[in-house]
Protein backbone atom coordinates (compact mmCIF):
# COMPACT_ATOMS: atom_id res chain seq x y z
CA UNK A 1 103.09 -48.29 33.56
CA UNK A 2 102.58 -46.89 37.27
CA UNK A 3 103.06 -43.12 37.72
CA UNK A 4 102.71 -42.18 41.60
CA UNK A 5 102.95 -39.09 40.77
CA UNK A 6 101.38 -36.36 38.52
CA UNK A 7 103.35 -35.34 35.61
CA UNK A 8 103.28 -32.56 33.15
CA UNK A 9 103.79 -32.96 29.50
CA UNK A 10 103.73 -30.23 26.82
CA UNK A 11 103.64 -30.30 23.15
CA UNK A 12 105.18 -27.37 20.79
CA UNK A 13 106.07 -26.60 17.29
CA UNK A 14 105.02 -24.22 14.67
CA UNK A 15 101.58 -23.98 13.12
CA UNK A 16 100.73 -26.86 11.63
CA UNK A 17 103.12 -29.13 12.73
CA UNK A 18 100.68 -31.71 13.76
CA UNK A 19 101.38 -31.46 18.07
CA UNK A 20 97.73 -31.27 18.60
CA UNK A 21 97.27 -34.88 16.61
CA UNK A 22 100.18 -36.06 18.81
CA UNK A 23 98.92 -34.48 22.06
CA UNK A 24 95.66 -36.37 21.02
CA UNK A 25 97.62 -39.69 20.30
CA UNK A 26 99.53 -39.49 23.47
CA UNK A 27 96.32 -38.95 25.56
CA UNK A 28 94.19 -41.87 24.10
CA UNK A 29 96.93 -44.46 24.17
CA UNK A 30 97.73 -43.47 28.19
CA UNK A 31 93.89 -43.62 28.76
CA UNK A 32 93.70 -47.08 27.16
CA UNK A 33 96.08 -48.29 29.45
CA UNK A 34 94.17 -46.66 32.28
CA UNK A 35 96.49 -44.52 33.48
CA UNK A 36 94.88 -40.87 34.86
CA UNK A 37 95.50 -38.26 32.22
CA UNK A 38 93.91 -34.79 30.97
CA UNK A 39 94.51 -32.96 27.90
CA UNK A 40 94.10 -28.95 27.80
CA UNK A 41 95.80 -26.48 25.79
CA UNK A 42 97.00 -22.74 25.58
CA UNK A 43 95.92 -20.18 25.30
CA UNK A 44 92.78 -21.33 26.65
CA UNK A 45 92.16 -24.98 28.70
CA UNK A 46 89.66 -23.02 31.53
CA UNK A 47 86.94 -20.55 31.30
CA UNK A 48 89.13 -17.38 31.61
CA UNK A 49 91.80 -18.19 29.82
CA UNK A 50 89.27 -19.31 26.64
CA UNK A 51 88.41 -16.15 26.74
CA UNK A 52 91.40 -14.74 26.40
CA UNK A 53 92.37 -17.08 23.17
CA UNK A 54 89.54 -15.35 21.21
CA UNK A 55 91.85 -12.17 21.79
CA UNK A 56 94.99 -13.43 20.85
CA UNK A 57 94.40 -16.04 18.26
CA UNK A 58 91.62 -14.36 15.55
CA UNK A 59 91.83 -10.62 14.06
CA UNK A 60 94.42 -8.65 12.13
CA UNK A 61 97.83 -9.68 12.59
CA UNK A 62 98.72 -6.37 13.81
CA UNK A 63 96.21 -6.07 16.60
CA UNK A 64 98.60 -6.75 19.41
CA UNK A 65 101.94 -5.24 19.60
CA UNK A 66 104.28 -8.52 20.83
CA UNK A 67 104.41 -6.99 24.36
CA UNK A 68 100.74 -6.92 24.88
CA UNK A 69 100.93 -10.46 23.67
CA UNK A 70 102.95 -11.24 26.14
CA UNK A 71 100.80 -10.06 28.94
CA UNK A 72 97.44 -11.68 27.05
CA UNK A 73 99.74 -15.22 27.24
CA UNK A 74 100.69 -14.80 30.47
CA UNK A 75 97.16 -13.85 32.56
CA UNK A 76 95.46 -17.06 30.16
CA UNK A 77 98.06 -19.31 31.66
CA UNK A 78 98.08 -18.27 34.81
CA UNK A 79 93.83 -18.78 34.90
CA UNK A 80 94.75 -22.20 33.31
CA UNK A 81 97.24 -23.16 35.77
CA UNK A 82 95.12 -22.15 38.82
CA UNK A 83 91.66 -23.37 37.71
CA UNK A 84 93.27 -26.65 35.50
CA UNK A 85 96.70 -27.92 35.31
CA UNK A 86 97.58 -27.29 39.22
CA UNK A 87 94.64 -29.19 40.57
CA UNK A 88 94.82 -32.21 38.39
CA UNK A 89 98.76 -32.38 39.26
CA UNK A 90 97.55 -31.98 42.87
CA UNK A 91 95.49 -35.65 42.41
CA UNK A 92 98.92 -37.41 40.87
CA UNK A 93 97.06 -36.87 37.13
CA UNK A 94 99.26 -36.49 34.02
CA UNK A 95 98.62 -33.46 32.43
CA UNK A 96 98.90 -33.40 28.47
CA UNK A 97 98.76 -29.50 27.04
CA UNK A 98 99.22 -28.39 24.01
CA UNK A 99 101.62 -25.52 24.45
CA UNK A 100 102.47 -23.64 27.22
CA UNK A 101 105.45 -21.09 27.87
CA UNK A 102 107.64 -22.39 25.50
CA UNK A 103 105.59 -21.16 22.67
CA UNK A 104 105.45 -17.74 24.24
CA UNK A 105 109.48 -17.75 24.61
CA UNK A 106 109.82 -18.54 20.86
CA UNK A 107 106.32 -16.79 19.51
CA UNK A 108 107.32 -13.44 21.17
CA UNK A 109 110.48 -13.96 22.83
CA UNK A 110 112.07 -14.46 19.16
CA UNK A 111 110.46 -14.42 16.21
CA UNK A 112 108.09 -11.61 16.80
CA UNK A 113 110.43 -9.78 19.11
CA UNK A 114 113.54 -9.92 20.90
CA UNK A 115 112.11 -10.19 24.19
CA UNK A 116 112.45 -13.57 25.61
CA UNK A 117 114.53 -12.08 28.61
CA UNK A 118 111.22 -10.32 29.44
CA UNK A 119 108.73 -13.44 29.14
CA UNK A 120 111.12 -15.35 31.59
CA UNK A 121 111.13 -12.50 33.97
CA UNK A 122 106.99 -12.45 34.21
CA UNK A 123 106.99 -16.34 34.15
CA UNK A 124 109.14 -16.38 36.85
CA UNK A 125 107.16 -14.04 38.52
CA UNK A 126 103.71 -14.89 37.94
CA UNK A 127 103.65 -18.60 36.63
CA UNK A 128 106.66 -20.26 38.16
CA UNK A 129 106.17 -23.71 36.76
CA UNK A 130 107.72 -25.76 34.15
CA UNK A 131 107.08 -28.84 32.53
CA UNK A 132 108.42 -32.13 33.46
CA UNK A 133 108.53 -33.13 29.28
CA UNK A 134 108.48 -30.98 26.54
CA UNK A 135 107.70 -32.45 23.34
CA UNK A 136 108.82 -30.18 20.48
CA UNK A 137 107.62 -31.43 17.14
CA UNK A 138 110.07 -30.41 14.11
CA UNK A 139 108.20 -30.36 10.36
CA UNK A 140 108.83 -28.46 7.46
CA UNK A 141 107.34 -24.78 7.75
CA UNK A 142 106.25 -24.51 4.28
CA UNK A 143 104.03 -27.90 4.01
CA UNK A 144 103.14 -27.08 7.93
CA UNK A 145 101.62 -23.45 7.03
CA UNK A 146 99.82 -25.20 4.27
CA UNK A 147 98.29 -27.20 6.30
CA UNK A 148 97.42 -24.79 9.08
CA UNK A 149 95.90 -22.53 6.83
CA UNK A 150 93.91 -24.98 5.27
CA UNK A 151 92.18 -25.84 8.66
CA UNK A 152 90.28 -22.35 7.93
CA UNK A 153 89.46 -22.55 12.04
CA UNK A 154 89.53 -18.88 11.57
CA UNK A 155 92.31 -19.24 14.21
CA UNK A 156 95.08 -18.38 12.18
CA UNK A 157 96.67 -14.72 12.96
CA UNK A 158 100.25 -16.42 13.76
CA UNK A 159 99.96 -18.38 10.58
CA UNK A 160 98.96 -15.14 8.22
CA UNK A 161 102.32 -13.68 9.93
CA UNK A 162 103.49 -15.79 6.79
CA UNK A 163 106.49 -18.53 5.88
CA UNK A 164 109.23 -16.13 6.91
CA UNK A 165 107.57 -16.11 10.61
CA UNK A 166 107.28 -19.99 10.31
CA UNK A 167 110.90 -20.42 9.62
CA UNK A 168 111.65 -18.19 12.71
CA UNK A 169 109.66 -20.20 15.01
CA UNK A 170 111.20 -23.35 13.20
CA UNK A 171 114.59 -22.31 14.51
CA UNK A 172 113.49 -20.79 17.40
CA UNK A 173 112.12 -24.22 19.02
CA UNK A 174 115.29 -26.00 17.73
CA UNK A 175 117.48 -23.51 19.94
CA UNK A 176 115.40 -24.12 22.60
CA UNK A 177 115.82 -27.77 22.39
CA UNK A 178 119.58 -27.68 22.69
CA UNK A 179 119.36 -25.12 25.75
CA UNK A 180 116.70 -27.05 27.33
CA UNK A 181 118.01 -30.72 27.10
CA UNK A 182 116.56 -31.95 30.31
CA UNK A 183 112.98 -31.88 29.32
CA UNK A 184 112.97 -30.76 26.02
CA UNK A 185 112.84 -33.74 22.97
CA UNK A 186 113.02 -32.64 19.64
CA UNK A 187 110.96 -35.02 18.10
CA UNK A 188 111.43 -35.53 13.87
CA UNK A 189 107.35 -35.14 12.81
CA UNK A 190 107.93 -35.27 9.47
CA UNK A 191 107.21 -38.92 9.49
CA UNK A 192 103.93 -41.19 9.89
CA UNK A 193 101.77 -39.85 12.81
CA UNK A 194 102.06 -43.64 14.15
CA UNK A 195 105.78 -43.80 13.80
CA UNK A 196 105.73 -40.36 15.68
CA UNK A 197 103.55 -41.38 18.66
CA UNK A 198 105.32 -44.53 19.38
CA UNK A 199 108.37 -42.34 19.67
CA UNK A 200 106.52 -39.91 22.17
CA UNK A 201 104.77 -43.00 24.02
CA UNK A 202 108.32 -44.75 24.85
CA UNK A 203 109.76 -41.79 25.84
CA UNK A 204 106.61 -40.97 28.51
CA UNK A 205 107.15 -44.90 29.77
CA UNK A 206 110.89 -43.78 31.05
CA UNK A 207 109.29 -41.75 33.34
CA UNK A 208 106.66 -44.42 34.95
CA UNK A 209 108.30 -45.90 38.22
């Protein structure tokens, strides 16, 4: 595969859903083929904005409101953009995260809130970048909060929000799939991890030139 240029790939889904093993996948099977690739994540993926994640993703799940989320989200990522994502982009690197906006649209934007109109104002705003492909992974909320709680990473305020939550984020990502067709692939991750990745990997080829 040749890619002159860089490219930016996300990975969403609720807790548990298994987009960090397929961010991981993705990563390790373009790096075999030495293509050049980084993997971050959000919140977090530069100093600052690590910071930040120790606000948002430990502690009582009422210690932000959804708006203060919203502003937590949005000064991590724009730290991460300017000290990570932008740069690499800048040297024609592909650029694997795990999570970015969409996560914030369908986090607080829907299932905590009704305020997605608001998190697309301040991203338009402050961040004013998109991904070139969004990969939303689609799993069963009930086995995926399972899992995610059995991690104990004592990361888990979103999960202790509880199944109802999950199922809100469930259908919150598969809306955004169907209004975001261009870059958004809803991707069915309730199969084998390999059978997954393959799926992921073949769709990132269509994009080498």
């Amino acid at each position: 595969m040749n890619f002159t240029d860089g490219l930016f790939i996300t990975f969403e889904g609720i807790d548990g859903s298994g987009k960090s093993t397929q961010s991981q996948l993705l990563y390790d099977a373009l790096n075999d083929l030495g293509i050049s690739v980084i993997q971050t994540r959000e919140p977090g993926g530069s100093i600052g904005a690590e910071i930040i994640r120790s606000l948002l993703v430990s502690g009582d799940t009422d210690r932000w409101s959804a708006e203060t989320e919203i502003l937590l989200f949005t000064a991590a990522r724009r730290d991460h953009l300017e000290k990570t994502i932008q740069p690499a982009l800048t040297k024609n690197q592909i650029v694997i995260c795990d999570r970015f906006v969409d996560s914030t649209r369908v986090y607080q934007g829907v299932a905590r809130a009704d305020l997605r109109q608001t998190v697309d104002e301040l991203h338009s705003i402050i961040i004013k970048k998109e991904p070139d492909i969004t990969f939303i992974i689609d799993t069963d909320p009930e086995k995926s909060l399972t899992r995610g709680l059995a991690r104990n990473s004592g990361e888990d305020r979103f999960e202790e929000f509880g199944l109802e939550f999950q199922k809100k984020l469930r259908n919150g990502f598969s809306e955004l799939s169907k209004t975001e067709k261009s870059r958004c692939h809803l991707i069915n991750g309730m199969r084998s991890k390999e059978e997954v990745s393959n799926d992921i990997l073949n769709i990132v080829k269509d994009y080498a030139k």
